[in-house]
C-alpha atoms as a PDB file:
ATOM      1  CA  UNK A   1      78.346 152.874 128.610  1.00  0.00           C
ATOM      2  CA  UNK A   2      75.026 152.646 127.982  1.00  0.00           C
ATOM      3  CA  UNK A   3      72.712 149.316 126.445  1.00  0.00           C
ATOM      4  CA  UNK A   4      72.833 150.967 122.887  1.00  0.00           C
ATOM      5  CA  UNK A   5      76.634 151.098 123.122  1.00  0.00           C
ATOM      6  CA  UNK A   6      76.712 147.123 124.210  1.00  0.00           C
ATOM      7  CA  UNK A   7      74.976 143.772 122.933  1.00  0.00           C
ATOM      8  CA  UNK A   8      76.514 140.705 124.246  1.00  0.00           C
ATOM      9  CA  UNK A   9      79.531 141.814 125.318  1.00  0.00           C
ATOM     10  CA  UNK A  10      80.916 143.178 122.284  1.00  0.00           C
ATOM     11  CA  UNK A  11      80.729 146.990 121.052  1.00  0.00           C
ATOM     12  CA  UNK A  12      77.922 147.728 118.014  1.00  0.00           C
ATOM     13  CA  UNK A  13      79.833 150.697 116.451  1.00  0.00           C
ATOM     14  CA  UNK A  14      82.016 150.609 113.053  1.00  0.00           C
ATOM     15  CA  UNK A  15      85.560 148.629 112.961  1.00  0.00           C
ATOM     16  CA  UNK A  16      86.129 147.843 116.613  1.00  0.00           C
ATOM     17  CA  UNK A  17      83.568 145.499 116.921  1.00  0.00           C
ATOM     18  CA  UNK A  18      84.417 141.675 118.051  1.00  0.00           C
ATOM     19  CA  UNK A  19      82.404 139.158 115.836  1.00  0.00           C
ATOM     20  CA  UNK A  20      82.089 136.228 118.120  1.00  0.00           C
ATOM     21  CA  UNK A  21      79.295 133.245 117.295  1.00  0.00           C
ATOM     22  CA  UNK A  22      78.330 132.830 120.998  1.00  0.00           C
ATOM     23  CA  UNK A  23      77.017 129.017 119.693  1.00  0.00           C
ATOM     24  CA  UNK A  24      80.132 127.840 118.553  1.00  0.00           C
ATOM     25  CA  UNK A  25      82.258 129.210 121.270  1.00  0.00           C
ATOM     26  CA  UNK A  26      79.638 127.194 123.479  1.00  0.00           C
ATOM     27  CA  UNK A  27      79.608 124.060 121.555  1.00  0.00           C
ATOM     28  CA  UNK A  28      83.485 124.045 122.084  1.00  0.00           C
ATOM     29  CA  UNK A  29      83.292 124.276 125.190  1.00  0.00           C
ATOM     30  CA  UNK A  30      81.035 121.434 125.641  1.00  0.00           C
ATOM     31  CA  UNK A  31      82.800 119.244 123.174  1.00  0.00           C
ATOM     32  CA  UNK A  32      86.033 119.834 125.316  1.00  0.00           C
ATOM     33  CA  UNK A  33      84.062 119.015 128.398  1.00  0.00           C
ATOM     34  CA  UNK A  34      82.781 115.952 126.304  1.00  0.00           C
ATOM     35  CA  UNK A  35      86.376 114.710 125.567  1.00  0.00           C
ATOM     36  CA  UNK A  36      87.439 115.287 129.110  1.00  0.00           C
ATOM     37  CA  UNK A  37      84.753 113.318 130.353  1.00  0.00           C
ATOM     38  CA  UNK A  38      85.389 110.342 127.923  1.00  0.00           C
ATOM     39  CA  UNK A  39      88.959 109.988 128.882  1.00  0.00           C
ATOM     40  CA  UNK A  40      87.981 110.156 132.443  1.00  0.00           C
ATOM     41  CA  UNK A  41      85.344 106.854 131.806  1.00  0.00           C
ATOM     42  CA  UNK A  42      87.998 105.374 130.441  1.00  0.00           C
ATOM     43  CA  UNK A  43      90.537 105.824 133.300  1.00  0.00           C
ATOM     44  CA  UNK A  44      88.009 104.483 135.457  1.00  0.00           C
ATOM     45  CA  UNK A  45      87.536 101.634 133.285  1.00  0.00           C
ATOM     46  CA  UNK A  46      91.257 100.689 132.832  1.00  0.00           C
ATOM     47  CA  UNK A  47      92.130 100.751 136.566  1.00  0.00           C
ATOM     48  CA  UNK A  48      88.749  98.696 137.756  1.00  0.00           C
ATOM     49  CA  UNK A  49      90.344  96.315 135.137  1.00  0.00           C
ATOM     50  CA  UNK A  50      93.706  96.575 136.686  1.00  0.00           C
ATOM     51  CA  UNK A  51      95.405  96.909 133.318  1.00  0.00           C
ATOM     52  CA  UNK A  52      96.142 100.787 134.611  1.00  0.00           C
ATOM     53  CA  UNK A  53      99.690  99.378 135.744  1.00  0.00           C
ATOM     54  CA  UNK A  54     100.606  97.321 133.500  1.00  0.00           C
ATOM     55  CA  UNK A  55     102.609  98.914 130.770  1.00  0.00           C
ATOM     56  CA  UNK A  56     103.423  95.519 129.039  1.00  0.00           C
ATOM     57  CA  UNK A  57     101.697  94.215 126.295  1.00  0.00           C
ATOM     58  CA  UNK A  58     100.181  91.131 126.646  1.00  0.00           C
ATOM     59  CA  UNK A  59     100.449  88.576 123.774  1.00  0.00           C
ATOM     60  CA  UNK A  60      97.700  87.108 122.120  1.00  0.00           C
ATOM     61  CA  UNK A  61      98.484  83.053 121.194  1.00  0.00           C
ATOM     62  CA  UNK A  62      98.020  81.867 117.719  1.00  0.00           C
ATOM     63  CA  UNK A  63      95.469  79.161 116.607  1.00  0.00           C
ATOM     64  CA  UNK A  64      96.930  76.251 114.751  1.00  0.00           C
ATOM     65  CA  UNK A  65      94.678  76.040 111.665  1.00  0.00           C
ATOM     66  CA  UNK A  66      93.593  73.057 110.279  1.00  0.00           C
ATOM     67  CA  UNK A  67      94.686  72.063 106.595  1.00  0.00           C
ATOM     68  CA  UNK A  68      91.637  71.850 104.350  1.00  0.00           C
ATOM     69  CA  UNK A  69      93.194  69.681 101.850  1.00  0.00           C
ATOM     70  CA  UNK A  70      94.369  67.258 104.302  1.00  0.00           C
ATOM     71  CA  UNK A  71      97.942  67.832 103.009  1.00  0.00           C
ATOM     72  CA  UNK A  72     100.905  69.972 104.308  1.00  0.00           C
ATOM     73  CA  UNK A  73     101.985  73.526 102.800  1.00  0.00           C
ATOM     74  CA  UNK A  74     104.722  72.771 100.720  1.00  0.00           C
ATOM     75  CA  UNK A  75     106.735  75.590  99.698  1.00  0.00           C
ATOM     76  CA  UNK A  76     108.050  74.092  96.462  1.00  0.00           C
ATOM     77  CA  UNK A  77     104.693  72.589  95.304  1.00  0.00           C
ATOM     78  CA  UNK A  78     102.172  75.173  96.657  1.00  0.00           C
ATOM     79  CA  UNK A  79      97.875  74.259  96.085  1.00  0.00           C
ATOM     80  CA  UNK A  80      97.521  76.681  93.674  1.00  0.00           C
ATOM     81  CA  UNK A  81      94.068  75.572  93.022  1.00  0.00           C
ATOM     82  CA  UNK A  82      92.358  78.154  95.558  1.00  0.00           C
ATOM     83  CA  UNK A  83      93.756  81.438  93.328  1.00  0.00           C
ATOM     84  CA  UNK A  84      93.225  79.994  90.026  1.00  0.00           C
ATOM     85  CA  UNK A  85      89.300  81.749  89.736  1.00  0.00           C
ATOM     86  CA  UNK A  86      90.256  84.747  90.527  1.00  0.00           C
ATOM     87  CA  UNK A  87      90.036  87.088  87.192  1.00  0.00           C
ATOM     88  CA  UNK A  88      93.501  89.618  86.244  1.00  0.00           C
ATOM     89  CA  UNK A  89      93.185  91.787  82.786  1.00  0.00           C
ATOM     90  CA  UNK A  90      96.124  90.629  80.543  1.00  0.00           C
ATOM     91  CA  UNK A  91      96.830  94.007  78.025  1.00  0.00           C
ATOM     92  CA  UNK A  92      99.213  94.407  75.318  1.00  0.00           C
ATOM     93  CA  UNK A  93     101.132  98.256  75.171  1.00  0.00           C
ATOM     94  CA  UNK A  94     102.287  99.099  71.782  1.00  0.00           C
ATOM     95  CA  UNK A  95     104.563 101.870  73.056  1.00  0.00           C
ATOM     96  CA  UNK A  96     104.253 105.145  75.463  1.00  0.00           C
ATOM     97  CA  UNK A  97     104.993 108.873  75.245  1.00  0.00           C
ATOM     98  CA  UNK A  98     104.455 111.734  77.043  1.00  0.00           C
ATOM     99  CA  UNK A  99     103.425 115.142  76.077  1.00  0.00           C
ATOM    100  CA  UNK A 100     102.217 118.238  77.632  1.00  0.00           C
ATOM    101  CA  UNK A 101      98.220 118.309  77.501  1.00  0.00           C
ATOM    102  CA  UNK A 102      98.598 121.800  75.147  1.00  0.00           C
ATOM    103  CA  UNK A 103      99.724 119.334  72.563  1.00  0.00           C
ATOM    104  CA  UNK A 104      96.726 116.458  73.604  1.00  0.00           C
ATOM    105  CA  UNK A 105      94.451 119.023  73.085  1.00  0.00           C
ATOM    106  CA  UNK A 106      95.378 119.918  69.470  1.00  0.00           C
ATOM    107  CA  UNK A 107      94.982 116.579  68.804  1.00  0.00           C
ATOM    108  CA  UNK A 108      92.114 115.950  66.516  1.00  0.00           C
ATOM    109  CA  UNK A 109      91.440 112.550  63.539  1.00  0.00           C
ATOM    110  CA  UNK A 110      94.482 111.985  61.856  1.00  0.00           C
ATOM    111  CA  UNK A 111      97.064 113.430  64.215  1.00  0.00           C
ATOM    112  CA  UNK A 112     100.156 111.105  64.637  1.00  0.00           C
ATOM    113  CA  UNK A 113     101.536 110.335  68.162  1.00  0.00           C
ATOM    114  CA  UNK A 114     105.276 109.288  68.239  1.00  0.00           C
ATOM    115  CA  UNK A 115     106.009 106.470  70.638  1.00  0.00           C
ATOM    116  CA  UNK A 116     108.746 105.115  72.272  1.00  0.00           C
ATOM    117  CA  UNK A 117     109.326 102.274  70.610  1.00  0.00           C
ATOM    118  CA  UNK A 118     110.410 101.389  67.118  1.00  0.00           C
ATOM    119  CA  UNK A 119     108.553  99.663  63.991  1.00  0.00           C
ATOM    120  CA  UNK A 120     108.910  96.141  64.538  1.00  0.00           C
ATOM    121  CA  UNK A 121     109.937  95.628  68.277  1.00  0.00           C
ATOM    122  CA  UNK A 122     107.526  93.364  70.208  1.00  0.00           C
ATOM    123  CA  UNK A 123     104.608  94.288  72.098  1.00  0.00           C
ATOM    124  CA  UNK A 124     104.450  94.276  75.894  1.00  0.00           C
ATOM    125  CA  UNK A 125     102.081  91.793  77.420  1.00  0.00           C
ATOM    126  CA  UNK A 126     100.647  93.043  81.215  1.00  0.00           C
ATOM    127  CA  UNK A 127      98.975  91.461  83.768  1.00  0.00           C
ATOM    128  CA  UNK A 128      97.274  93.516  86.006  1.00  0.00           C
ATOM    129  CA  UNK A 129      99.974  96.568  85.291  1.00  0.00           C
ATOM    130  CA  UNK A 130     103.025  94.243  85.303  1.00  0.00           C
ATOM    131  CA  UNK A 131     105.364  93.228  82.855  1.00  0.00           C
ATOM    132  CA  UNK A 132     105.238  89.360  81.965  1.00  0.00           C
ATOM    133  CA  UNK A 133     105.839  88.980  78.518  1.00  0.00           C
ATOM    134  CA  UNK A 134     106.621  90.247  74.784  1.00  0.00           C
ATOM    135  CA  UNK A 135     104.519  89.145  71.986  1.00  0.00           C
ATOM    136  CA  UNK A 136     103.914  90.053  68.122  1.00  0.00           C
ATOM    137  CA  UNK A 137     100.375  91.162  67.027  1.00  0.00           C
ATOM    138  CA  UNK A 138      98.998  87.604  64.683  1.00  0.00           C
ATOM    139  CA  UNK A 139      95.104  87.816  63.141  1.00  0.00           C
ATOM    140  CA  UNK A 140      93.202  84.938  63.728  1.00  0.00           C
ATOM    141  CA  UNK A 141      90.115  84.557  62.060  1.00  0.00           C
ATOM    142  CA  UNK A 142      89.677  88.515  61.773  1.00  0.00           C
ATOM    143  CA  UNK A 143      90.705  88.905  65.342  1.00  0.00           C
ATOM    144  CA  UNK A 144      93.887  90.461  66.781  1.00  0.00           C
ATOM    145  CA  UNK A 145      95.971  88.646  68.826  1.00  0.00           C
ATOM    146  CA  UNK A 146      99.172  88.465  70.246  1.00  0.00           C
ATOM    147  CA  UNK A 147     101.588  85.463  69.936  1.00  0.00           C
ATOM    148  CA  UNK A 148     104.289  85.546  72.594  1.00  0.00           C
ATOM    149  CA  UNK A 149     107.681  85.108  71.446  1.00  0.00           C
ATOM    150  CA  UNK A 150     109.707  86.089  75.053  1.00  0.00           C
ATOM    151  CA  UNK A 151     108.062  85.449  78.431  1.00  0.00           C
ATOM    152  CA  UNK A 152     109.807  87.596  81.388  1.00  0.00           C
ATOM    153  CA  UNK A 153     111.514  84.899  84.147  1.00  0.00           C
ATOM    154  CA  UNK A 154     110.229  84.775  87.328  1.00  0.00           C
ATOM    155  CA  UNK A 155     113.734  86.281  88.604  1.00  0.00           C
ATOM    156  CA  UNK A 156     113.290  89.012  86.541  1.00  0.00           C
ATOM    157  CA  UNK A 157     109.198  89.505  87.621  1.00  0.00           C
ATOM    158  CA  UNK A 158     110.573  89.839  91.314  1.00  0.00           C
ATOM    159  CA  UNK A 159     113.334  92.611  90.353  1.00  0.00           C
ATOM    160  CA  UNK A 160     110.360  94.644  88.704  1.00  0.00           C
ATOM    161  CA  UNK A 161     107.931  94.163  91.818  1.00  0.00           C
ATOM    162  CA  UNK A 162     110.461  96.933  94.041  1.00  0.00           C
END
């Protein structure tokens, strides 16, 4: 073979020739290299320490943390006062459906969407996503709102969280 037959180890000529990207063959290579040096530091590292033995865990002891209210947890009575800034979105759902988005895209002003729920029945009150109560729309000074007529029991709020 002559040098017009061979460049780099691979053949020039039609369908049997080998495309190989000399760069990234060598950069794996040398990121393999890299690896195997890194776990070798470490090895190093772990038995100066003397922790290359030991296959136990060791466990870390807990800090006792001082009450900031001067009082005790109690689980019946909890401080709710550190939780009551924090903002939730409370929204009422009139009803739900599903349909196949063929039909949402027909939909144009004046097209009816049938719900799941009937004429009448309460609304659903969420907080954050979750079910806590049912309520009837009421207008107040030209503003809607919703008067709640059943809140959910706590029980009931736990069954719903799983």
């Amino acid at each position: 073979m002559g040098d017009d037959e061979v460049t780099n180890g691979n053949k020039k000529n039609g369908s049997d020739s080998l495309d190989i990207d000399a760069n990234a063959l060598a950069d794996e290579v040398a990121a393999s290299a890299d690896d195997q040096a890194l776990a070798d530091e470490w090895a190093a590292a772990m038995e100066e320490s003397g922790d290359a033995e030991s296959s136990e865990p060791e466990v870390a002891p807990l800090e006792q943390f001082a009450s900031t209210s001067g009082q005790e947890f109690d689980e019946d009575n909890p401080n709710l006062d550190v939780i009551l800034d924090i903002p939730v979105t409370i929204s009422m759902e009139v009803g739900s459906t599903e349909i196949p988005i063929r039909n949402l895209l027909q939909l144009n002003q004046g097209s009816v969407i049938e719900l799941d729920r009937l004429a009448g029945e309460p609304l659903d009150v969420l907080v954050n996503g979750r079910l806590i109560a049912h309520g009837e729309v009421v207008m107040v000074n030209e503003k809607f709102g919703i008067r709640l007529t059943d809140v959910v029991s706590q029980q009931e709020r736990v069954k719903r969280l799983r």
